[in-house]
Protein backbone atom coordinates (compact mmCIF):
# COMPACT_ATOMS: atom_id res chain seq x y z
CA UNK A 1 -18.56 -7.80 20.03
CA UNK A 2 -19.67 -4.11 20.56
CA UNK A 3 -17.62 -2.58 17.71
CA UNK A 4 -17.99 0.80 18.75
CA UNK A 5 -16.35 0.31 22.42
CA UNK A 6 -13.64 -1.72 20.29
CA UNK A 7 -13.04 1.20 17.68
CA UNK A 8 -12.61 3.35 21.12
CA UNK A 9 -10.19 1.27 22.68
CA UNK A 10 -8.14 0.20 19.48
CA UNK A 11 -7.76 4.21 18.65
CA UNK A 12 -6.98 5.01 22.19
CA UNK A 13 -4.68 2.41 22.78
CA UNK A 14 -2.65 3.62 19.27
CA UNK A 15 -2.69 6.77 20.42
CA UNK A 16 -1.16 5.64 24.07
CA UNK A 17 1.42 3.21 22.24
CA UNK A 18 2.54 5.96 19.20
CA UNK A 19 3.26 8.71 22.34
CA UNK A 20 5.54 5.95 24.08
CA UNK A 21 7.16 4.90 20.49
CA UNK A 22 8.03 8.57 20.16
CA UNK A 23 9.45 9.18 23.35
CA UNK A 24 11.89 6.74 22.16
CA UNK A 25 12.41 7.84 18.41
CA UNK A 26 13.27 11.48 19.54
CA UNK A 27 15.70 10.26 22.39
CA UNK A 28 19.56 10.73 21.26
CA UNK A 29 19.63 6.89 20.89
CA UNK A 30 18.02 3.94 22.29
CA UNK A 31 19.06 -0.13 21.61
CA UNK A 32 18.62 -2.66 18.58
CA UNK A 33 18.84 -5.83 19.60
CA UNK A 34 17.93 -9.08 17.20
CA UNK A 35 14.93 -11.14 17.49
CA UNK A 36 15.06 -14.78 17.24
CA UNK A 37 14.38 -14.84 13.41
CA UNK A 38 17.38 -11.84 12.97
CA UNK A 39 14.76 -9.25 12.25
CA UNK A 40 15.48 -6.28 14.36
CA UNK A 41 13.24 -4.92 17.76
CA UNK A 42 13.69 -2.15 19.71
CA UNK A 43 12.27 -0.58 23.16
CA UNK A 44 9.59 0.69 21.27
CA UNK A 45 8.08 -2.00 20.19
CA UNK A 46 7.82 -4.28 23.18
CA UNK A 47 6.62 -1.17 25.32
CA UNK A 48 4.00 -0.84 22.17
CA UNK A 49 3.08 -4.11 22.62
CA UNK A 50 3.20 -4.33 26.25
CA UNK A 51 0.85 -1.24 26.58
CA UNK A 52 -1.35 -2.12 23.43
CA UNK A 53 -1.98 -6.05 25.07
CA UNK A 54 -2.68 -4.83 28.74
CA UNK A 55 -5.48 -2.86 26.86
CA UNK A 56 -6.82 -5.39 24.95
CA UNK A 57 -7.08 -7.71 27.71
CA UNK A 58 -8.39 -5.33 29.92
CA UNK A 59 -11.09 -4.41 27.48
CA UNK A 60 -11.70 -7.36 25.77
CA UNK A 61 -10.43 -10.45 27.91
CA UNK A 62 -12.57 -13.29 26.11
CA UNK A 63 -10.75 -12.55 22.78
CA UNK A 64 -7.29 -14.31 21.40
CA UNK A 65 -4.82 -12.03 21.51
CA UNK A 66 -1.99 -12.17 18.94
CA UNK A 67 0.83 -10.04 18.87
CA UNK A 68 4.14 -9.98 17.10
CA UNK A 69 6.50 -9.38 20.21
CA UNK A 70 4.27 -11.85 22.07
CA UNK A 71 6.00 -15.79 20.79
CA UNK A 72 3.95 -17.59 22.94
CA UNK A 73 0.92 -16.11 21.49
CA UNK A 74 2.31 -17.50 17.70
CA UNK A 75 0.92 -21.09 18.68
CA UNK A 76 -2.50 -20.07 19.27
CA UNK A 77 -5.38 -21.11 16.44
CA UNK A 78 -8.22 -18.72 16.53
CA UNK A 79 -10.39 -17.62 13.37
CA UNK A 80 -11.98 -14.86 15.38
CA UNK A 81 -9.23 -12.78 17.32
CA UNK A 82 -6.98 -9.25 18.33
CA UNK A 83 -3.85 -8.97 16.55
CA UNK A 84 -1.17 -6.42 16.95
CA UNK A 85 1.55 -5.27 15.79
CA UNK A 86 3.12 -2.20 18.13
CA UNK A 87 5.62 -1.07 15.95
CA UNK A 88 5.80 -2.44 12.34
CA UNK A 89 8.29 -0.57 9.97
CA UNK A 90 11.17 -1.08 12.42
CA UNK A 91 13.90 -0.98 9.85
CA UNK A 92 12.26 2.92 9.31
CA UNK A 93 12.45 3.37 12.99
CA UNK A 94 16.03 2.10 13.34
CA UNK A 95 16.87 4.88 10.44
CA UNK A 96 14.72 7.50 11.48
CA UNK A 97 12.77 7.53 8.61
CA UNK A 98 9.23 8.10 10.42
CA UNK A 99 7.48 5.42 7.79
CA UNK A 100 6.74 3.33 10.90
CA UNK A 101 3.11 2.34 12.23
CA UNK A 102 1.09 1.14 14.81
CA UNK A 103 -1.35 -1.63 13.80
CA UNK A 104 -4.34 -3.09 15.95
CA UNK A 105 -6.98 -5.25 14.02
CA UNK A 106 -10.05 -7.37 15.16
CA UNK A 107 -10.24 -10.36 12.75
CA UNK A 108 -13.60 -12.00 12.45
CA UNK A 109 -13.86 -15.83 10.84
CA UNK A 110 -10.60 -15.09 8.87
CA UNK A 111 -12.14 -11.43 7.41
CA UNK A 112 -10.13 -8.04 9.23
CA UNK A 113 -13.36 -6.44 9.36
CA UNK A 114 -11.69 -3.24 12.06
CA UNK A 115 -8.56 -2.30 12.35
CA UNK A 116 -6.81 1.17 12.79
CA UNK A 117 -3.06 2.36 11.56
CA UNK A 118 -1.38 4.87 13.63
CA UNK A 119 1.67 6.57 11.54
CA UNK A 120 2.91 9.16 14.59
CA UNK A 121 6.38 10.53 13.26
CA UNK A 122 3.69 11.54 10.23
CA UNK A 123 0.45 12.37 12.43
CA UNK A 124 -1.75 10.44 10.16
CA UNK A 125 -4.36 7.73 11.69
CA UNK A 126 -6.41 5.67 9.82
CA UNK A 127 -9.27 3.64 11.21
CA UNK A 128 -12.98 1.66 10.75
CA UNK A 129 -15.74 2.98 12.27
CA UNK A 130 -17.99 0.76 14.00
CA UNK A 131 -20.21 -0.17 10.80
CA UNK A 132 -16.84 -0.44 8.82
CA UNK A 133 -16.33 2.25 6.78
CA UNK A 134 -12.79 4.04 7.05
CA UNK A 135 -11.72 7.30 7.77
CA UNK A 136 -8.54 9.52 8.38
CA UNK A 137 -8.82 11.42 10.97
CA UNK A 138 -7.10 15.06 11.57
CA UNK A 139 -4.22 15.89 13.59
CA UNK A 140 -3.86 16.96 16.59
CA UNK A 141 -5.41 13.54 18.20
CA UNK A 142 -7.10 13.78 21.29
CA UNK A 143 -7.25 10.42 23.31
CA UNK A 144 -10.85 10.79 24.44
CA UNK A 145 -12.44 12.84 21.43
CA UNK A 146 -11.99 12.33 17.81
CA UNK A 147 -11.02 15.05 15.60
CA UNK A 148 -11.90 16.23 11.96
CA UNK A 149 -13.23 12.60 10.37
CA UNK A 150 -12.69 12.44 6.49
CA UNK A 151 -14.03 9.36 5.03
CA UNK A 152 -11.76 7.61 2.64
CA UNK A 153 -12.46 5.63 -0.37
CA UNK A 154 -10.09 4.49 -2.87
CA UNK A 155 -9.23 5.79 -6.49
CA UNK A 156 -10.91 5.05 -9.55
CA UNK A 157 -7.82 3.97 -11.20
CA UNK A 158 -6.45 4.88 -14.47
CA UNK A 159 -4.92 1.51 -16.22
CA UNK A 160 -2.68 3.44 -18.57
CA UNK A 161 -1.69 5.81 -15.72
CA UNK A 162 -1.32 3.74 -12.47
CA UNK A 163 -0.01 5.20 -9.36
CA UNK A 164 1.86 2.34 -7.61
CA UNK A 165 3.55 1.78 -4.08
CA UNK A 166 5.89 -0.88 -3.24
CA UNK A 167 8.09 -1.07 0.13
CA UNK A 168 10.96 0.97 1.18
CA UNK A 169 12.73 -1.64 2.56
CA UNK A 170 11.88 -4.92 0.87
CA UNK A 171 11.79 -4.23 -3.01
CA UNK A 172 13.56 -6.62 -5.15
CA UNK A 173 13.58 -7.99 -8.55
CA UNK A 174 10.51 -9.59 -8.47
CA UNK A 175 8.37 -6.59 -7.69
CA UNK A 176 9.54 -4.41 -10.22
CA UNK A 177 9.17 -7.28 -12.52
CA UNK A 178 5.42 -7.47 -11.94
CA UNK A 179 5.32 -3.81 -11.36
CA UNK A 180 6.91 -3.82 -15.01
CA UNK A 181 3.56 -5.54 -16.37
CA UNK A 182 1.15 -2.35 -16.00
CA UNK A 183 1.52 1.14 -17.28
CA UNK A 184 2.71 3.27 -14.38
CA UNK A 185 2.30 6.69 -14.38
CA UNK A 186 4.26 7.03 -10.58
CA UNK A 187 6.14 4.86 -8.37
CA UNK A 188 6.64 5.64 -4.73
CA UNK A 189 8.02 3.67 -1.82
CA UNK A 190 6.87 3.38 1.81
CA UNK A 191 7.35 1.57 4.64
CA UNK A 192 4.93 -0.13 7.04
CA UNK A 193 1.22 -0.45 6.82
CA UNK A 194 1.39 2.99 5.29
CA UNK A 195 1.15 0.90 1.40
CA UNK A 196 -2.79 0.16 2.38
CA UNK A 197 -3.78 3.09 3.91
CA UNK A 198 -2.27 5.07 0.41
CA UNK A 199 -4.26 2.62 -1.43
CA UNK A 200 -7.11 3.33 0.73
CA UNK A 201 -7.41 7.18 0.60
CA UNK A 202 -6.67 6.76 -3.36
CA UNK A 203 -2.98 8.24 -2.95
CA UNK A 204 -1.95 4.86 -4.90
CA UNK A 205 -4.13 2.48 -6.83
CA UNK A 206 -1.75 -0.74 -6.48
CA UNK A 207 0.70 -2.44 -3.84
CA UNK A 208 1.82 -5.64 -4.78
CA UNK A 209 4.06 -7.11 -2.20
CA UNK A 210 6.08 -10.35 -3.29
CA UNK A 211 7.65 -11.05 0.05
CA UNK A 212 6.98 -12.84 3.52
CA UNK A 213 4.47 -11.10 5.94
CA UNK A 214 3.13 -11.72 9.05
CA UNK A 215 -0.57 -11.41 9.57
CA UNK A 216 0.03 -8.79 11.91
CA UNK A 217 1.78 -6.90 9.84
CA UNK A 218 -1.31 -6.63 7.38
CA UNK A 219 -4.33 -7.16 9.24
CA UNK A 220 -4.86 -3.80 10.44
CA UNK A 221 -4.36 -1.91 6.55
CA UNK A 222 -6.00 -4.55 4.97
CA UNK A 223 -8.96 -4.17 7.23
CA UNK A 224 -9.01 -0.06 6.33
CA UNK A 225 -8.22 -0.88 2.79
CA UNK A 226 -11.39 -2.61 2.99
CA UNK A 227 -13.28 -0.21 4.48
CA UNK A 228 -12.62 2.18 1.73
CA UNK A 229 -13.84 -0.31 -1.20
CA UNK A 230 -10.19 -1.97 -1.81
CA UNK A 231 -9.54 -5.11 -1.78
CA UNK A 232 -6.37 -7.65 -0.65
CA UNK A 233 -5.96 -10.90 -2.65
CA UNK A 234 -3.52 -13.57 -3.02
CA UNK A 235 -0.62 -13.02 -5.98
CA UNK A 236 -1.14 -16.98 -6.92
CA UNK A 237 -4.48 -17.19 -7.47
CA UNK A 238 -6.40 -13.74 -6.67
CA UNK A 239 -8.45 -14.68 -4.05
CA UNK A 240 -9.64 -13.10 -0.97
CA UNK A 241 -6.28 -12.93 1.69
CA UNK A 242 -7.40 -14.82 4.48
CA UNK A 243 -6.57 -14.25 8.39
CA UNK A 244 -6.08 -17.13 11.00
CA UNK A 245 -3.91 -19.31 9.04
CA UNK A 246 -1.40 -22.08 10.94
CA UNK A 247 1.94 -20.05 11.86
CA UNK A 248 0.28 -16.74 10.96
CA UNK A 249 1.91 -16.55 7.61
CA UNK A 250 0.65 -14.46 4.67
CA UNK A 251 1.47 -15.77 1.02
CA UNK A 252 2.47 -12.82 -1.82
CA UNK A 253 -0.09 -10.84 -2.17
CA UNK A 254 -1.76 -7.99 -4.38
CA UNK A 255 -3.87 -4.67 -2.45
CA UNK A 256 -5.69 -2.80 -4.89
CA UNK A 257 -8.19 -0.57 -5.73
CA UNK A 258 -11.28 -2.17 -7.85
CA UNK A 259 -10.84 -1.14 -11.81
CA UNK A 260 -7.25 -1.97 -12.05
CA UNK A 261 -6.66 -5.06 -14.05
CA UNK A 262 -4.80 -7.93 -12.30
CA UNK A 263 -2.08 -9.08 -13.98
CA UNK A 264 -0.82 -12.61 -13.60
């Protein structure tokens, strides 16, 4: 794989795809309709997806593709492979709450080792460069020429001041329970992807999200969390969160930067 052609074409192609979700977000209203599993999808996220896999293809045709919107793509088995989600924080989209992101990731025996996180009601864009490291780069994004790169690394954390961040739309009990088990100096909610990339540029120095994922949904931040010296680990047992597992599912798990103290 030539990573620097694929960090090219992932950041283009989130670029392309966050214009087209916009379009839609800013129109006086647009449909909801209900996936098979109930969760919600809109316009915007299958012409994400439908733009984001054309790309992919084009660009990289020998790769597995995986892609939320895409079901027949959910009985594939790969452990090196694309995967995609075009629009994840839908629930913000729905409400207009511009916590929504788009998330391409290259996944490499199991490991997210490039991925980039488009956030384009917020014009913020994380990404990997093509030897890994992350970087947020500076609005206004042109499609052909990066901007102002600042490279991100995460906080060195404070374990009787933590800053934490926990979903907008999927905090329960259990979170704040385990959230309840460190000394917090500030709490703040997001949606989407958004959690790792606030990890990542030291904005937060813990997400702990007891709740079902998708690996889609967290390839692409957990590959820039990486990138900027965090790490993403299982809640059961702390290990390493791996990537091509059957059905695509992710177990609870804990993003963090290094220096906070895990709690069990």
């Amino acid at each position: 794989m030539d990573f620097a052609q694929l960090v090219t074409v992932m950041r283009r192609l989130a670029l392309e795809a966050g214009d087209r979700i916009m379009e839609i977000y800013n129109a006086p209203d647009f449909e909801v309709k209900a996936k098979s599993d109930a969760s919600p999808v809109t316009a915007a996220d299958e012409a994400a997806d439908a733009m984001i896999s054309a790309g992919l293809r084009a660009a990289f045709p020998d790769v597995t593709l995986i892609t939320e919107e895409q079901a027949a793509s959910h009985g594939l088995t790969a452990s090196t492979f694309l995967i995609v989600d075009p629009l994840d924080g839908t629930k913000e989209f729905i409400q207009r709450r511009g916590d929504f992101t788009v998330n391409i990731a290259y996944v490499q025996d199991g490991v997210p080792l490039h991925g980039v996180v488009y956030a384009p009601a917020k014009d913020r864009l994380f990404y990997t460069l093509a030897d890994g490291t992350a970087v947020e780069e500076a609005a206004p994004f042109d499609k052909a020429t990066p901007g102002a790169l600042t490279r991100i690394s995460v906080s060195t954390p404070d374990m009787a001041a933590l800053m934490v961040v926990a979903s907008k739309s999927h905090r329960d009990a259990a979170t704040d329970d385990y959230i309840s088990k460190y000394s917090v100096k500030d709490m703040r909610s997001a949606g989407s992807s958004l959690k790792f990339c606030l990890v990542a540029t030291g904005e937060a120095d813990l997400y702990p999200r007891l709740g079902r994922t998708m690996e889609w949904d967290t390839a692409a931040g957990d590959a820039v969390l990486r990138g900027a010296g965090g790490h993403v680990v299982r809640f059961d047992d702390h290990s390493p969160l791996a990537y091509g597992k059957p059905g695509w599912g992710n177990p609870f798990f804990i993003a963090y930067a290094p220096g906070v103290d895990l709690q069990k």
